[in-house]
Structures are given as structure tokens and as C-alpha cells.
Protein backbone atom coordinates (compact mmCIF):
# COMPACT_ATOMS: atom_id res chain seq x y z
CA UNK A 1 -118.17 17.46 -63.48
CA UNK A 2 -119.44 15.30 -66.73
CA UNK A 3 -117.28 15.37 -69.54
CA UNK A 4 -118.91 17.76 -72.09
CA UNK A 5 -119.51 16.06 -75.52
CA UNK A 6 -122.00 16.27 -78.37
CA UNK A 7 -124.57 13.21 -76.62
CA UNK A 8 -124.76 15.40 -73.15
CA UNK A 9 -124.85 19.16 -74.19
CA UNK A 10 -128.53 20.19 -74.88
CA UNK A 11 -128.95 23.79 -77.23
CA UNK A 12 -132.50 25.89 -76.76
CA UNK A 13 -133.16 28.21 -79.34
CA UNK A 14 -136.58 30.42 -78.54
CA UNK A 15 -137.04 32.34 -81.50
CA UNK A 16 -139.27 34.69 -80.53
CA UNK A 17 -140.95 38.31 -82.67
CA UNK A 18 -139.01 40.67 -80.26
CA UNK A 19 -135.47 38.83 -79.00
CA UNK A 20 -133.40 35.49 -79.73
CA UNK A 21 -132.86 33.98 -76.80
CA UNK A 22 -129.98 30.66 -77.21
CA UNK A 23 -129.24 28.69 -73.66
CA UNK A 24 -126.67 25.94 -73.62
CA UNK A 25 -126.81 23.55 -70.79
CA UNK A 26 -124.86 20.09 -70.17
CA UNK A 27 -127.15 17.33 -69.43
CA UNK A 28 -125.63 15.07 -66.43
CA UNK A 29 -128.31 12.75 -65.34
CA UNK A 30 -132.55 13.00 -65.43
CA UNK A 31 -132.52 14.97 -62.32
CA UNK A 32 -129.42 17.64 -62.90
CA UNK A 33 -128.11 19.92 -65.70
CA UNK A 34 -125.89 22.38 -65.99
CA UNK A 35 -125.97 26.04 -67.42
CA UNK A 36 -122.86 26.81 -69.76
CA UNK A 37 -124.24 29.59 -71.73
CA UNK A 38 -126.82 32.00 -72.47
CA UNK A 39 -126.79 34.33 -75.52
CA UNK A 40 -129.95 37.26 -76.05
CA UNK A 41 -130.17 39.52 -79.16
CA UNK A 42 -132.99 41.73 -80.33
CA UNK A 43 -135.01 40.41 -83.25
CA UNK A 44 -135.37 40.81 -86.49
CA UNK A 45 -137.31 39.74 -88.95
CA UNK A 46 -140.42 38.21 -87.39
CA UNK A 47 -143.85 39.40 -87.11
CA UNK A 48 -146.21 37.32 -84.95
CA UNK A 49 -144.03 34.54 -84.58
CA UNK A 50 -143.20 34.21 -88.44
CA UNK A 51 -139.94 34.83 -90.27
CA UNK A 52 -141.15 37.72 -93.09
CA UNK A 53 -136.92 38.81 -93.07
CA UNK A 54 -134.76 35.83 -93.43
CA UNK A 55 -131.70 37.94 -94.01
CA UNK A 56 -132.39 39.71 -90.68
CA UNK A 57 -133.60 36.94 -88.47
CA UNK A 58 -130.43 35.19 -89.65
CA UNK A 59 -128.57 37.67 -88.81
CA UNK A 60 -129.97 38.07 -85.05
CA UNK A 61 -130.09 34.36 -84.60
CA UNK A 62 -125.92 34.70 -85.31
CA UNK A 63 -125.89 37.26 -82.66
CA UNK A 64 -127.72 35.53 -80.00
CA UNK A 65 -125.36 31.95 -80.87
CA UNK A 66 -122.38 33.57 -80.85
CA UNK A 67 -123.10 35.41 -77.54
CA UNK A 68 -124.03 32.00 -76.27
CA UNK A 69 -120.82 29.93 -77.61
CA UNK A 70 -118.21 32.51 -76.41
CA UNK A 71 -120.28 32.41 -72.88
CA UNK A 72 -119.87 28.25 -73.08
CA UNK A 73 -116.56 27.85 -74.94
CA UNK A 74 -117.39 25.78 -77.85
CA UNK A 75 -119.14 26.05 -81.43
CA UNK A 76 -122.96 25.49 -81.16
CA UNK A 77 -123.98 22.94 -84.23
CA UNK A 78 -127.43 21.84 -83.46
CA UNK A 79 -130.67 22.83 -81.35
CA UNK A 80 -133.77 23.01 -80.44
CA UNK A 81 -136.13 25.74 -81.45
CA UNK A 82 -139.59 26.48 -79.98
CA UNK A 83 -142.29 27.92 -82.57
CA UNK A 84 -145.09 29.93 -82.64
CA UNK A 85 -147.43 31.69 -84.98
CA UNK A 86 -151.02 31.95 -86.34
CA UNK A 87 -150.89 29.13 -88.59
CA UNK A 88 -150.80 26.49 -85.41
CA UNK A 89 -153.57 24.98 -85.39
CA UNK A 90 -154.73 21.64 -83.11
CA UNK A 91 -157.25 18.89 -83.20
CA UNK A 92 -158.20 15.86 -81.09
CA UNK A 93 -157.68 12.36 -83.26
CA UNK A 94 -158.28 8.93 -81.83
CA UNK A 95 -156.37 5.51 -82.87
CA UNK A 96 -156.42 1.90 -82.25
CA UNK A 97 -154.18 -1.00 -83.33
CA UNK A 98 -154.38 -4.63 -82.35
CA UNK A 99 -151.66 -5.98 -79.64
CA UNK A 100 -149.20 -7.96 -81.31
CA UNK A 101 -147.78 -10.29 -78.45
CA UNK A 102 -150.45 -9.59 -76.19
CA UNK A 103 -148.45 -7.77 -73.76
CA UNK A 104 -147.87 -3.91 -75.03
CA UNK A 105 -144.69 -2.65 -75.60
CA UNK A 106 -142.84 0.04 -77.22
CA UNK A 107 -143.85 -0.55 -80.41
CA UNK A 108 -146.83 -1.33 -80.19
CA UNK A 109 -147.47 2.21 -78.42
CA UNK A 110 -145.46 3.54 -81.25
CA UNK A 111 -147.90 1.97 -83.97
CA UNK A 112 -151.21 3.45 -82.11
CA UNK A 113 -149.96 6.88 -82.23
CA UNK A 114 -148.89 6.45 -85.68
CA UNK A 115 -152.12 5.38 -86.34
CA UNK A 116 -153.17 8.57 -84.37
CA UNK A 117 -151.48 10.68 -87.31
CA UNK A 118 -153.89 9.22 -89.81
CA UNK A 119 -155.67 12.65 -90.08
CA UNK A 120 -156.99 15.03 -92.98
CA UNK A 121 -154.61 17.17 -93.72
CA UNK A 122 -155.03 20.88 -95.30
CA UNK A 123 -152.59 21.69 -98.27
CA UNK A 124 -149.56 22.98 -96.65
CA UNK A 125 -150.12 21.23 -93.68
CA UNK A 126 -147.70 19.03 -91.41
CA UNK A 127 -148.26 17.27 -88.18
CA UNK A 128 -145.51 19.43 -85.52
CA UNK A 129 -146.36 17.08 -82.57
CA UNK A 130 -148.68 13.72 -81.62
CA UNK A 131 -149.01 14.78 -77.48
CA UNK A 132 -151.15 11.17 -75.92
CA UNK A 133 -153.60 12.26 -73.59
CA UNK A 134 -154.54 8.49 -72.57
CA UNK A 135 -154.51 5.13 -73.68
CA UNK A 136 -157.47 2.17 -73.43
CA UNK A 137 -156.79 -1.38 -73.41
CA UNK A 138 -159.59 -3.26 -74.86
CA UNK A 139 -162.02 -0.71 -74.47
CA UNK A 140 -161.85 -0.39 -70.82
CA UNK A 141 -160.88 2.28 -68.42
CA UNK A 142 -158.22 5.16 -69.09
CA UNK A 143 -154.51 4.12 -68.94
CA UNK A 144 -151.42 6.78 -68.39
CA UNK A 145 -148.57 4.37 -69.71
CA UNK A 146 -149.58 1.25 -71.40
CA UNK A 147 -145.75 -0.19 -71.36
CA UNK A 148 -145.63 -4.16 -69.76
CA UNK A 149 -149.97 -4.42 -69.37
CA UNK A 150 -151.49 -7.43 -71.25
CA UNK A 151 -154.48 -6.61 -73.22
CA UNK A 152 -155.70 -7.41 -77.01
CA UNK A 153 -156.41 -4.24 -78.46
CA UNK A 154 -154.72 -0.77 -77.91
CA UNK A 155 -155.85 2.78 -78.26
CA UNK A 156 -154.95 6.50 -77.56
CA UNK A 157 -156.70 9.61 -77.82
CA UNK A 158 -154.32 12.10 -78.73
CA UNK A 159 -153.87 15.97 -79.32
CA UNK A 160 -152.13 17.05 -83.09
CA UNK A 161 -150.25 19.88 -83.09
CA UNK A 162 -150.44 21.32 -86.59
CA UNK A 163 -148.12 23.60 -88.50
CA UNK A 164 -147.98 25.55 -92.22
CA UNK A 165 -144.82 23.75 -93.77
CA UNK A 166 -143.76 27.15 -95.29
CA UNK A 167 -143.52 28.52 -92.01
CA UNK A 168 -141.62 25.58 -90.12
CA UNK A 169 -139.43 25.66 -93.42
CA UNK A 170 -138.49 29.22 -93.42
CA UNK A 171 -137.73 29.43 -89.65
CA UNK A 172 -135.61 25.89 -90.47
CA UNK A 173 -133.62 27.76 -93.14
CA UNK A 174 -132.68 30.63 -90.96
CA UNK A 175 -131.31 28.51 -88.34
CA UNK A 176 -129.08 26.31 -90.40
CA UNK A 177 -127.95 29.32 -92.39
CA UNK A 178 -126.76 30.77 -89.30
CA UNK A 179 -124.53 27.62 -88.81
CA UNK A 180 -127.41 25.75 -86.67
CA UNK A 181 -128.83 21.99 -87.30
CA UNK A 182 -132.39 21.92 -85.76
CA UNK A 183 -132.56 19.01 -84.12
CA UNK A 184 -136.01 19.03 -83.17
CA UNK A 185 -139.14 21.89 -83.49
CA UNK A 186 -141.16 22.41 -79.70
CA UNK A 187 -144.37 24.77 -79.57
CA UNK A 188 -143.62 26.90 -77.71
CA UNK A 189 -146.99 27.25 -74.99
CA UNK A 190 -145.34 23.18 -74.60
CA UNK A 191 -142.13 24.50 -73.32
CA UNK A 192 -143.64 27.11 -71.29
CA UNK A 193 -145.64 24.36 -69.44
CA UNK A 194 -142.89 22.80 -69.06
CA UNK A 195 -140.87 25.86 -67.56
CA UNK A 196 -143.53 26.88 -65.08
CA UNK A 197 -146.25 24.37 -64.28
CA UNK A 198 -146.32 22.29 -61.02
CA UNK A 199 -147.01 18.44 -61.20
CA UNK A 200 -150.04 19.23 -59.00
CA UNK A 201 -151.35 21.92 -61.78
CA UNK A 202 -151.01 19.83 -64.60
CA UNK A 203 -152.72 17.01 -62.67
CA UNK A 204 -155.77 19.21 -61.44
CA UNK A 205 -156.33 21.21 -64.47
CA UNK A 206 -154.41 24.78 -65.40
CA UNK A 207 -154.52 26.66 -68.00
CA UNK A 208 -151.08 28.19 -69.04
CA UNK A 209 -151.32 32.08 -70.89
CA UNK A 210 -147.65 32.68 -72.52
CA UNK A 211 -147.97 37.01 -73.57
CA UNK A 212 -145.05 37.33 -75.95
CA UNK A 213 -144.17 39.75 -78.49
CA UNK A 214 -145.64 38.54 -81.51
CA UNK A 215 -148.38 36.02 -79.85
CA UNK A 216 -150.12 34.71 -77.30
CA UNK A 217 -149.98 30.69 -76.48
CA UNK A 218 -152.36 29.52 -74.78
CA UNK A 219 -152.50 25.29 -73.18
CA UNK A 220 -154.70 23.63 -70.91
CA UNK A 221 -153.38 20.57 -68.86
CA UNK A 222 -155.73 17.90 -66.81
CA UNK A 223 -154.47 14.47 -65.61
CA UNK A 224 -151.10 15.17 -66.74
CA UNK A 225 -151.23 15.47 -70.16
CA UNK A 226 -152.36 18.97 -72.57
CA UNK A 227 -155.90 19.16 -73.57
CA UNK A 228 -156.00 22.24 -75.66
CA UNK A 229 -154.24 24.43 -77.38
CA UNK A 230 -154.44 27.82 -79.11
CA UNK A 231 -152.35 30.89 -80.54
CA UNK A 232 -153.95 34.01 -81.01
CA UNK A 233 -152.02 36.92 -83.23
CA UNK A 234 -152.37 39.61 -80.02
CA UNK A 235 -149.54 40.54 -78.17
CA UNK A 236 -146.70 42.62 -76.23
CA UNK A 237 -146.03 44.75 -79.75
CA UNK A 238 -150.01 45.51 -80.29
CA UNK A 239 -150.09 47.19 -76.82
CA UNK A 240 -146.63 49.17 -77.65
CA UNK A 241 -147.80 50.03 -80.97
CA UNK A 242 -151.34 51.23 -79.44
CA UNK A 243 -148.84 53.18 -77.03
CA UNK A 244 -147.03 54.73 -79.92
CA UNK A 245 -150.78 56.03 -81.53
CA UNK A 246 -152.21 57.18 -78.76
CA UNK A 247 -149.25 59.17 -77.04
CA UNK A 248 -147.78 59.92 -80.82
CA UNK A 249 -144.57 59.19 -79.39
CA UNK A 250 -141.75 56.76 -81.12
CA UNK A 251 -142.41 52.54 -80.92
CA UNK A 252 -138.77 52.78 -79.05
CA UNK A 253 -140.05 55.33 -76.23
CA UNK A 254 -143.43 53.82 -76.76
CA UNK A 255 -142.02 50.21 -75.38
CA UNK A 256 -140.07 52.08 -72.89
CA UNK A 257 -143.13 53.93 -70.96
CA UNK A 258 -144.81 50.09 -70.76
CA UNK A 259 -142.08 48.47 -69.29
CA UNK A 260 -141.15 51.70 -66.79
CA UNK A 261 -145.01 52.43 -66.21
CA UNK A 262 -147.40 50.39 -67.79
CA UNK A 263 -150.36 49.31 -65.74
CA UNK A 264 -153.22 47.39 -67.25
CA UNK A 265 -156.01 47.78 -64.40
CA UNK A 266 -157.18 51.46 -63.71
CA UNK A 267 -158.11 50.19 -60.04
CA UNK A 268 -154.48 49.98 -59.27
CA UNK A 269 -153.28 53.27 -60.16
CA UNK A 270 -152.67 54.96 -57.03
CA UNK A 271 -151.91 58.40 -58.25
CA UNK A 272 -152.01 60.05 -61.96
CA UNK A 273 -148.49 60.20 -62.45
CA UNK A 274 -147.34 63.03 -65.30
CA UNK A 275 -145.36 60.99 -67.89
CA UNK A 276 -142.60 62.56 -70.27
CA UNK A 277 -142.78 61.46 -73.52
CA UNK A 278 -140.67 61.83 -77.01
CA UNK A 279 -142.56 62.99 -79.47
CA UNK A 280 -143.22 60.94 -83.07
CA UNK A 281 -140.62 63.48 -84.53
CA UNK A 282 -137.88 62.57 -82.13
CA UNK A 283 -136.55 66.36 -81.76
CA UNK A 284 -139.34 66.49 -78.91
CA UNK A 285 -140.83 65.73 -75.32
CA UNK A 286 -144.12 65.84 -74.51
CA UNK A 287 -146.20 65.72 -70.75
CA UNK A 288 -148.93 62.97 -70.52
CA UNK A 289 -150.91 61.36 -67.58
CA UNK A 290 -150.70 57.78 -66.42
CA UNK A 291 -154.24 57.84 -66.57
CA UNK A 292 -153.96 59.00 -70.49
CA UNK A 293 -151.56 55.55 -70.84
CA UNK A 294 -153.54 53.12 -68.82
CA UNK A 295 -156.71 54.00 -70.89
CA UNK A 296 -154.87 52.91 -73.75
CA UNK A 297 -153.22 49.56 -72.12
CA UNK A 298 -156.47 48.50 -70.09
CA UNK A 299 -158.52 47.51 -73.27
CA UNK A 300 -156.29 45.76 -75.37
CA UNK A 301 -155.24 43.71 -72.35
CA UNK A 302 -159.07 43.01 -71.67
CA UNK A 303 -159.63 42.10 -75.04
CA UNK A 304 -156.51 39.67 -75.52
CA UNK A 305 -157.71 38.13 -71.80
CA UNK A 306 -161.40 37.85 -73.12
CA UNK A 307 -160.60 36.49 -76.45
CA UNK A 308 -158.96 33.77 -74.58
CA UNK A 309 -162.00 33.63 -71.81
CA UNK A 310 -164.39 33.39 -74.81
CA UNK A 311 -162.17 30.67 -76.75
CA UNK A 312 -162.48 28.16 -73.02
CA UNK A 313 -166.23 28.86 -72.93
CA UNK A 314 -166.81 28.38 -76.86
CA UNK A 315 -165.00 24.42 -76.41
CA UNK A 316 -166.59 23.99 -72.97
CA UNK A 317 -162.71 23.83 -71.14
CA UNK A 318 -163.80 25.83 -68.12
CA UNK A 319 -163.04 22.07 -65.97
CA UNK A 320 -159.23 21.79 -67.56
CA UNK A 321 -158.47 25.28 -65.30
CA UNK A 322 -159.65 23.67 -61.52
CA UNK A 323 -156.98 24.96 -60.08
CA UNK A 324 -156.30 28.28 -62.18
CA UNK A 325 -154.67 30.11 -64.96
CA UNK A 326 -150.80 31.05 -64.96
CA UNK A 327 -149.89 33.83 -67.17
CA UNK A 328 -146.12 34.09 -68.46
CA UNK A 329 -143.71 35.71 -71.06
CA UNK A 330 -142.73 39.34 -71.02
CA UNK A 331 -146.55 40.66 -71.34
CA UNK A 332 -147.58 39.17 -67.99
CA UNK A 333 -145.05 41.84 -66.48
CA UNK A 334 -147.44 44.24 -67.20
CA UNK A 335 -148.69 45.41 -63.77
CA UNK A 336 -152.27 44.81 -63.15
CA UNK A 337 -152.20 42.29 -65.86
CA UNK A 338 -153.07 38.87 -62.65
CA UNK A 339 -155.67 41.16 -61.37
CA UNK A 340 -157.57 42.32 -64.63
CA UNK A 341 -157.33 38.24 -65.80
CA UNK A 342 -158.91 36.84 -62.43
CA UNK A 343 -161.99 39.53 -62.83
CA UNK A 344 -162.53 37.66 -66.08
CA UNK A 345 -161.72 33.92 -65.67
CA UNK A 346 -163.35 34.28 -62.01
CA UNK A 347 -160.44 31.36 -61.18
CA UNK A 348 -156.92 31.85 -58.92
CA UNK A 349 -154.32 33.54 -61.67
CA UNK A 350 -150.70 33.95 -61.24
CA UNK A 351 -147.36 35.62 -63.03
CA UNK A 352 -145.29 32.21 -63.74
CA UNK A 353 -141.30 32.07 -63.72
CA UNK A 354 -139.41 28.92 -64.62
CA UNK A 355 -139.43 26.67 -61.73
CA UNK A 356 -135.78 26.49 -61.48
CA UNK A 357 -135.37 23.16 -59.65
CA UNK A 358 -131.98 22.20 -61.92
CA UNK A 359 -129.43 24.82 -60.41
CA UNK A 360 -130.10 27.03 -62.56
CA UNK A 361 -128.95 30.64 -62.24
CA UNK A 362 -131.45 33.17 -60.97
CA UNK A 363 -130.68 34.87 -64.27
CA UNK A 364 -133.49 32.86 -65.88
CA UNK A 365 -135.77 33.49 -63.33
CA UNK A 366 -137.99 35.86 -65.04
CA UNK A 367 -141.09 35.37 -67.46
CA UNK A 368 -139.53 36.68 -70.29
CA UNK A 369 -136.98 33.43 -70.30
CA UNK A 370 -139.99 30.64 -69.77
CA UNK A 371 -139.94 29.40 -73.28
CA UNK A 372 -136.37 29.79 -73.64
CA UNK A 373 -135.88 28.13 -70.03
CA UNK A 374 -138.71 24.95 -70.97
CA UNK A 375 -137.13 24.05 -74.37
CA UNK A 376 -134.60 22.48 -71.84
CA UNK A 377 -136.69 20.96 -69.40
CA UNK A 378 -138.81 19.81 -72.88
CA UNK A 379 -135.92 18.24 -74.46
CA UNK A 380 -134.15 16.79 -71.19
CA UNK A 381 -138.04 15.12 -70.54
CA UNK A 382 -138.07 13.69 -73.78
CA UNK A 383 -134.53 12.43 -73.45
CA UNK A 384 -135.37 10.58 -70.30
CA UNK A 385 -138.43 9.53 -71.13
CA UNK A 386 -136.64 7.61 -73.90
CA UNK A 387 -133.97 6.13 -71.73
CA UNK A 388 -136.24 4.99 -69.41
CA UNK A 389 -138.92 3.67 -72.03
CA UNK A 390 -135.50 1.41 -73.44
CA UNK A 391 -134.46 0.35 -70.29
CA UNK A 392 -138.21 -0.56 -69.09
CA UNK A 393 -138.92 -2.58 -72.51
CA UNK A 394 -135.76 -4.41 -71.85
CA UNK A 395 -136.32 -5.40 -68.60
CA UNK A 396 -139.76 -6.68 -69.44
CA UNK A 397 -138.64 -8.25 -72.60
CA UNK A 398 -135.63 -10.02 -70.55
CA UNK A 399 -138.34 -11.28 -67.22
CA UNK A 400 -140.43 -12.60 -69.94
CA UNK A 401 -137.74 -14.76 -71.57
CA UNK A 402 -137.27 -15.75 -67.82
CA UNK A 403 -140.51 -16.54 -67.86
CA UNK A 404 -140.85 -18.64 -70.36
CA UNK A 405 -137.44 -20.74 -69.32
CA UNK A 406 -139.43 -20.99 -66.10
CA UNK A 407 -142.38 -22.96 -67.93
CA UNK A 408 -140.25 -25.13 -69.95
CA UNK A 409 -138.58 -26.02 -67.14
CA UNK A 410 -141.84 -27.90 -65.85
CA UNK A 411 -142.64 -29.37 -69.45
């Protein structure tokens, strides 16, 4: 077993509208990690993904850490946290920068995504992420990675992830008041992708649906790299608060009838079950139908689902989902939910769990811990990624010094 220390140990925090979710996990090499500790608490404090309670979502971010540091058996100072909301907005920005030595390397990729940034920015703004979708070399055909190819100029077409600074501040504050440095900010529909996509998916085009409490994330993948994203204010609490209306029963009892028998497609109900009920008052029960619940669950589901459909027509994306649509989080539990979504998209749809290729306990495998489960896989990418990008631009910075030893040799 690796030695646990600050520069292997890897802390996800998904900070989600209905629970905290904190996983701890020892990074060992770029193919294994290690669970040490989970810790879950109920949330407080958000609505649609942003903090409107910091006292409270301090408080259950606490909860959640410390359930997660006596689990691991150490002090949690810094983490990851994924984030979501209604103010994330995205945009498509080319840029272009001239090859300094002729043969690209790290910096020079680093410059033409800077350049990248060099966007218009609304007041209270910030850029959350610069995601590459590919790179040209003097104008010519589409490149993955760039690193080591000669060339004169250099450019990238890349996706900006934008974020309301009063937002990403606020959520910030909450974390490091409850005794946690954030080391780095993921959106979240990222780290779902990364939970529960195949390499074939994101290489064929797939669109990723994330249903959680407060929102739902929506990314589209093709060739590898994301080509859209969106986040739409509709989730898991609007269909438990249309529960609570329409049965005029409690939002507790409300969210417990569409877990225990929630079904989103009338066509799968095989019989009208009778339903018992606590009444808005709490001092009473009350008798409903299934039928009575589905008609209430059936239309806000096909309107969150169309909403979605409608935003893929509107951009012309219907080619970035070839190979289908996976839908995760704790809303795609919702029975009928696959079935109601491929009537609409008319493409192959299925319920995505993290793709627990790391050893991972089974625990995890469940929607609900996707985002939780892909900050990980997110951060452990982008740690490799920058090992490998040093060790790469060393190796070709040390074969060219070869090289040019070799030609002196002859002069």
C-alpha cells in the first residue's frame, strides 16, 4: 500500500441542492486509487445549485467532512468541489498564436488557449473552465494533441465554461469556513462524464443528462472532447414539490412516495396501486391512486426531457448524440424516466452509474454518487494528464538536444 501523504490523497466535494456528498481516495498510480472515505449529509442551504444559506450549507458541508475524515482517519484540508447552477453559461471561442521554436510544446499550447480566454465578458462574469475541442497547425486538418508536431502557426477551438463570481465566491466561502481549501472548482455535468461515459461514447457522440436536486446538467461529447453544455433550473425537488401540491401531503412524505413509487411513463403502470399518504397537516393519512401520482410526475418529466430535446434541435446538436443519451443523478431513478426520454430523443437512452473500473466499492455504484464519484476520476485525469504532458515535453526537449549534438557532430 502507498504511503498516504498530502501529494497522493485526492478530496471530492459534490455540493449538491439536496445532500453533501465528500469521498476521499488515495491516488497510487494513473491506473489505480484507493477509497478511504466517504461522508453524506442532507443539505442545506442551496436552491438550484446556489448557496442562498451560508450558515446552513456550512454547517452540512461540516457534517458530510467530518463523516468522511473519521471514515479515512485523518483531517481533510483541501478539495475539490463540483458546481452547478443557472448562472453557467458556455460559448465556443477560437485562438491562434504563432509557434515559437517551430516545434509545439507545452507552452506554446498553453499560450493558444490563453489566447482562447480572450472573450467578452458580462459584469460578474469569470471564465470556470477553457475545455480544447481541437487544435490546427497552420490551418490544416484537425489535431487531438499538438505536443512534439512541427508547424508555424497554432490554433484551438475551444468550449468556455462561464460562471457568476458571486456564486463561485459564496460556495468558496462556505467550504473554507468549514475548515476546507478548494483546490480546484469542476462543473459538475464534466464530472458526471467523467463518472459514466465510455471512451467509445465520447468518441461517437453522447449526450450526458445529470437529474439532480436543484438542476439538470446537460453535455454533449464527439471525438473525445465536450461540445455543449447547458444547465436548466428543473429538477428532482420541482417534481417532489409538484407531489406535495397535488396530493396536499408534506415535501418529506411527498419525496418519500417518488422514491417508493414514482413512475414517470403511464404505459408502465401495471396496476393502479392505492397509495397512503400524510396529509399537509401532519396529524393525517390520506388514500390516493398511482394513477392520481403518475399524472402529476409524467408532465414535469416530459417537460424537463423536452426542454432539453428542444435546446439540441434549437443549436443543431442532434449529430453530437450518434450513439445516444445517458441519463444520471438521483432523478434518472425515477422509473419510466429511459423510456419516456427515448420516445422523445428517438435515440438509444440509458440510466448511467459510475463505471467503477478503480476498485471502487459497489457503494458508489448508484446514480445518485456520479458527480461525487467523477470529481475523482476528473481530478486523477487532470493529474495525469499533467505528469505525462512533463514527462513527454522533456523527452522531446532532451531527443532534440540529441539532435542537434548529432548535427554538429558532422559540421
Amino acid at each position: 500500500m502507498a504511503k498516504i501523504s498530502p501529494d497522493n490523497i485526492i478530496v471530492a466535494i459534490d455540493v449538491g441542492t439536496t445532500k453533501i456528498c465528500v469521498i476521499v481516495a488515495q491516488y497510487i498510480d494513473a491506473n489505480n486509487i484507493e477509497l478511504l472515505g466517504i461522508g453524506k449529509s442532507h443539505s442545506d442551504g442551496l436552491s438550484k445549485g446556489v448557496v442562498v444559506d451560508v450558515a446552513r450549507t456550512i454547517q452540512s458541508i461540516k457534517s458530510a467532512v467530518k463523516e468522511a475524515e473519521i471514515m479515512a482517519g485523518f483531517a481533510i484540508e483541501s478539495a475539490c468541489i463540483g458546481i452547478s447552477g443557472a448562472h453557467i453559461q458556455s460559448r465556443n471561442s477560437m485562438g491562434m498564436v504563432p509557434i515559437a521554436h517551430r516545434q509545439v510544446r507545452a507552452a506554446d499550447i498553453a499560450r493558444v488557449i490563453e489566447s482562447a480566454k480572450a472573450i467578452q465578458l458580462a459584469p460578474g462574469q469569470q471564465i470556470l473552465h477553457v475545455l480544447p475541442q481541437y487544435f490546427l497547425l497552420d490551418g490544416h486538418s484537425k489535431v487531438r494533441d499538438p505536443l512534439g508536431m512541427h508547424g508555424i502557426r497554432l490554433e484551438v477551438q475551444a468550449h468556455i465554461i462561464l460562471g457568476s463570481v458571486a456564486s463561485v465566491q459564496n460556495l468558496v466561502v462556505c467550504c473554507e469556513r468549514a475548515g476546507v481549501k478548494v483546490s480546484d472548482i469542476i462543473l459538475e455535468q464534466l464530472a458526471s462524464a467523467d463518472a459514466v461515459l465510455s471512451d467509445d461514447e465520447r468518441e461517437l457522440g453522447v449526450g450526458v443528462l445529470d437529474i439532480g436536486g436543484g438542476t439538470s446538467d446537460l453535455a454533449l461529447y464527439q471525438h473525445g472532447s465536450i461540445r455543449h453544455t447547458m444547465v436548466l433550473p428543473i429538477a428532482g425537488n420541482h417534481f417532489t414539490n409538484d407531489v406535495a401540491v397535488g396530493l396536499r401531503t408534506t415535501i418529506a412524505d411527498a419525496e418519500r412516495v417518488k422514491r417508493e413509487y414514482g413512475i414517470a411513463n403511464i404505459d408502465l403502470m401495471v396496476q393502479d396501486d392505492l397509495i397512503e399518504v400524510e396529509m399537509v397537516q401532519g396529524s393525517q393519512k390520506n388514500i390516493v391512486y398511482l394513477h392520481e401520482l403518475v399524472a402529476i410526475l409524467q408532465p414535469r418529466a416530459q417537460e424537463l426531457l423536452e426542454l432539453v430535446h428542444a435546446e439540441i434541435v434549437r443549436h443543431k446538436l442532434e449529430q453530437f448524440i450518434i450513439s445516444g443519451l445517458v441519463i444520471t443523478g438521483g432523478g434518472s431513478l425515477l422509473g419510466g424516466m429511459k423510456e419516456l426520454a427515448q420516445s422523445i430523443f428517438a435515440v438509444p437512452v440509458r440510466i448511467g452509474s459510475p463505471r467503477l473500473s478503480y476498485g471502487m466499492p459497489v457503494l458508489l455504484q448508484s446514480p445518485i454518487y456520479a458527480t461525487g464519484y467523477g470529481l475523482v476520476m476528473h481530478t486523477l485525469k487532470k493529474r495525469y494528464k499533467k505528469d505525462t504532458a512533463d514527462a513527454q515535453g522533456l523527452m522531446i526537449q532532451r531527443v532534440f538536444e540529441r539532435m542537434k549534438g548529432w548535427v554538429s557532430d558532422f559540421f
